[in-house]
Protein backbone atom coordinates (compact mmCIF):
# COMPACT_ATOMS: atom_id res chain seq x y z
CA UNK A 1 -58.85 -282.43 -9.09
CA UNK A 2 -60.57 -279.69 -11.36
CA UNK A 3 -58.91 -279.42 -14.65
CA UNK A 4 -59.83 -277.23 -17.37
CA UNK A 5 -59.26 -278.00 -21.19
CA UNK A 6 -58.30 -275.17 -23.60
CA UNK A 7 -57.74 -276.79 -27.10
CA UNK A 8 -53.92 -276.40 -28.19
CA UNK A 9 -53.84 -276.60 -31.69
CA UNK A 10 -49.98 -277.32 -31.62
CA UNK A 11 -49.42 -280.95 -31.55
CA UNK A 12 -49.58 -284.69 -33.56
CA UNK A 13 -51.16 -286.96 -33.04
CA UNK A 14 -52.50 -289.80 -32.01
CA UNK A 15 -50.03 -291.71 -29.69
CA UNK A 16 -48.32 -294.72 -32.13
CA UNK A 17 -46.22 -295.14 -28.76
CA UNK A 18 -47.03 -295.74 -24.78
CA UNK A 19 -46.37 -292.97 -22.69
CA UNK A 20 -44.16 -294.36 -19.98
CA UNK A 21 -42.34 -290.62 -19.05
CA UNK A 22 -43.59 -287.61 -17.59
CA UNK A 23 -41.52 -283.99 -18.19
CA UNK A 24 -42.20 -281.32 -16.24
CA UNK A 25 -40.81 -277.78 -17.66
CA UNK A 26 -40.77 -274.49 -16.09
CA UNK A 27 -43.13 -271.61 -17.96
CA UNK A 28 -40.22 -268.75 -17.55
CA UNK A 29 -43.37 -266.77 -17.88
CA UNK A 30 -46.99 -266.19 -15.72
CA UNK A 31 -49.44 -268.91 -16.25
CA UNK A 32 -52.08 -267.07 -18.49
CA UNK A 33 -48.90 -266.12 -20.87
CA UNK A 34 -47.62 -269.55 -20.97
CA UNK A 35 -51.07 -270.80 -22.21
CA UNK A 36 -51.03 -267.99 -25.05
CA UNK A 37 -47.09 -268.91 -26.06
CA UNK A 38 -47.78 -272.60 -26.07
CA UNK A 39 -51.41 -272.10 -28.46
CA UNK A 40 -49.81 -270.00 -30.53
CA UNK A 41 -49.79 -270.64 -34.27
CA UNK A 42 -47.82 -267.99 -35.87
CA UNK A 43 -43.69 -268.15 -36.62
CA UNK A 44 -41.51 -271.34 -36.96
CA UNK A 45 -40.96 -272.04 -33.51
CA UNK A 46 -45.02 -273.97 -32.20
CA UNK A 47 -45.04 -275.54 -28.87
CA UNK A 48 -47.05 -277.12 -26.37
CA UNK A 49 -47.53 -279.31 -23.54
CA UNK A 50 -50.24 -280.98 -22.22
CA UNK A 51 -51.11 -279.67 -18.94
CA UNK A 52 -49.73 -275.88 -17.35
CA UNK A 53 -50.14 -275.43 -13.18
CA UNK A 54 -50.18 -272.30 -12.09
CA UNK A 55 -48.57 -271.27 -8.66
CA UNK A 56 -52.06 -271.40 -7.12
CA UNK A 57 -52.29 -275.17 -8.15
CA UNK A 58 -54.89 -274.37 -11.49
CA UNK A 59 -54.44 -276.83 -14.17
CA UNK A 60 -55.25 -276.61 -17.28
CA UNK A 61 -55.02 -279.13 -20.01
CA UNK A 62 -53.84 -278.54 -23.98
CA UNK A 63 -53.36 -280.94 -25.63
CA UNK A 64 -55.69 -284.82 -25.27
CA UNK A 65 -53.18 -287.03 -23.30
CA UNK A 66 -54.15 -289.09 -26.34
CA UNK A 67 -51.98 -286.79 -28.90
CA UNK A 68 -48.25 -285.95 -29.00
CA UNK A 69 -47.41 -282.38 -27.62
CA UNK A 70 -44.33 -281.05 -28.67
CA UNK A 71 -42.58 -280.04 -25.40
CA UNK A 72 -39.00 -281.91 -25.21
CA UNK A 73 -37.51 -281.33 -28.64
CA UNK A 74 -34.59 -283.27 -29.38
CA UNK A 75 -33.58 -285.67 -26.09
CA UNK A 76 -32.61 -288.94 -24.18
CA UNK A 77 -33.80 -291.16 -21.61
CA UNK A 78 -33.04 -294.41 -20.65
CA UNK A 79 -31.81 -294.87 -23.88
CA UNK A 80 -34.50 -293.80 -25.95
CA UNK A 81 -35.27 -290.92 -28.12
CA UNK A 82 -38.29 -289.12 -29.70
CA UNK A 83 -39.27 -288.08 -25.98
CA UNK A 84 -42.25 -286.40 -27.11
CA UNK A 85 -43.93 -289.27 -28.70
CA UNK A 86 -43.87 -291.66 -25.25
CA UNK A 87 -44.40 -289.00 -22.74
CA UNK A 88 -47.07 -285.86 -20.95
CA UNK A 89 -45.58 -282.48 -20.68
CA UNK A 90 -46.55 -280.64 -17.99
CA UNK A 91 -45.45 -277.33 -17.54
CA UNK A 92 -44.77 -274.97 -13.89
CA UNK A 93 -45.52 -271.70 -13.44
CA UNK A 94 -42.23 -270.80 -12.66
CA UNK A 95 -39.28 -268.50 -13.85
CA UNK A 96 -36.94 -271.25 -13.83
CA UNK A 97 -34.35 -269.59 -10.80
CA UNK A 98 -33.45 -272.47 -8.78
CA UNK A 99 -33.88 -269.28 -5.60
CA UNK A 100 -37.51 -268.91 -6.53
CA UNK A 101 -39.58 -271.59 -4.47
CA UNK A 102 -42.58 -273.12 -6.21
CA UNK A 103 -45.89 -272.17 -4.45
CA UNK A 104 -47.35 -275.57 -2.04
CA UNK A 105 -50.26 -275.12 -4.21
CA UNK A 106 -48.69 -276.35 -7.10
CA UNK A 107 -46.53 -278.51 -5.83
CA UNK A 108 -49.60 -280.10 -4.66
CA UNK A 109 -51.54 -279.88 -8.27
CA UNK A 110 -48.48 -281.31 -9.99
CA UNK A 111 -48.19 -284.51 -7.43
CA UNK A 112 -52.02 -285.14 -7.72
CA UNK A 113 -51.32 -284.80 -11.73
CA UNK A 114 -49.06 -286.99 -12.13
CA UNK A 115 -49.74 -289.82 -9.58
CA UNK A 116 -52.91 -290.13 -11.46
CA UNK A 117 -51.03 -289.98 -15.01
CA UNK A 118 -48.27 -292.42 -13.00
CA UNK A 119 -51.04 -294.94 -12.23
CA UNK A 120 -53.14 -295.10 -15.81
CA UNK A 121 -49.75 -295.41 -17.53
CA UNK A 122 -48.19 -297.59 -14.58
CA UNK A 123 -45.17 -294.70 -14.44
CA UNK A 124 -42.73 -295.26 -11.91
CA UNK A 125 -41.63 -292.28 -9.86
CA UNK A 126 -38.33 -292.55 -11.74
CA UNK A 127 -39.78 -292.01 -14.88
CA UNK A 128 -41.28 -288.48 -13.46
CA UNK A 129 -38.31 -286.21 -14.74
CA UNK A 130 -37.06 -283.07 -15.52
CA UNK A 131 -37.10 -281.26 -18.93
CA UNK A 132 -32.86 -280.72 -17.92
CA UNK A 133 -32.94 -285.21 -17.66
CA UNK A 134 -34.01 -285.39 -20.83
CA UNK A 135 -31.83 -282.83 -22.49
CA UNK A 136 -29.00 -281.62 -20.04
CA UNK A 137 -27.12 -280.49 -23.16
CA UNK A 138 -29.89 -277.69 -23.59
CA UNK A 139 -32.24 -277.83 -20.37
CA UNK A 140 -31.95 -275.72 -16.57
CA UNK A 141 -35.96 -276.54 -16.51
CA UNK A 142 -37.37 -276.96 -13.70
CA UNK A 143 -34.98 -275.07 -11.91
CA UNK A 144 -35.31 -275.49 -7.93
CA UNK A 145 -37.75 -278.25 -7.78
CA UNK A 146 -37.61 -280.03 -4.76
CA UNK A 147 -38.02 -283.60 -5.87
């Protein structure tokens, strides 16, 4: 699996916490303006995650697994908060339309992502959610995956 690492200066770190989640989000944008949006430094709303897949199954990485993107904002799982903090973000190319299919490609990328995140963290497919599980309040994303 080939990823490529673009430093995202829009995170904390390191981890105080063990990741035991995984969130997957939907861009709502292309792949090379997703990267941009989540690097950006300017205005009060910063971002990031720590991988994006594009619909042809590229990956590239943003933030060190080791640091805390800031992809979930506020939300809940399993009865515990501060999702950021004890999980990866990983973030579709996708508009977030549950009638827009996600490319095999990246469906493909994402599995291979995060059974290998999934086995260094000893994840349990359970623990491989949605961005709308972990805030359902505030969340559609990702729309249409076929889990």
């Amino acid at each position: 699996m080939k990823i490529t690492f673009r430093a995202c200066p829009n995170h904390s770190g390191p981890r105080t916490v063990k990741v035991d989640l995984i969130v997957l989000h939907a861009t709502i944008g292309s792949f090379e303006w997703a990267i941009e949006w989540l690097c950006r430094v300017a205005g009060d709303h910063r971002t990031s995650a720590h991988y994006v897949v594009s619909k042809k199954g590229e990956i590239v990485q943003l933030v060190d697994e080791s640091n805390v993107a800031w992809h979930a904002g506020v939300g809940l799982w399993k009865g515990k908060t501060n999702i950021n903090s004890r999980s990866l973000g990983i973030e579709l190319e996708h508009g977030d339309d549950p009638e827009e299919p996600y490319e095999d490609a990246q469906i493909e990328a994402a599995i291979r992502l995060c059974a290998a995140a999934c086995k260094r963290y000893n994840i349990t497919p359970n623990d491989v959610v949605g961005h709308c599980d972990v805030a359902p309040s505030r969340k559609t994303d990702p729309a249409g995956f076929l889990w």
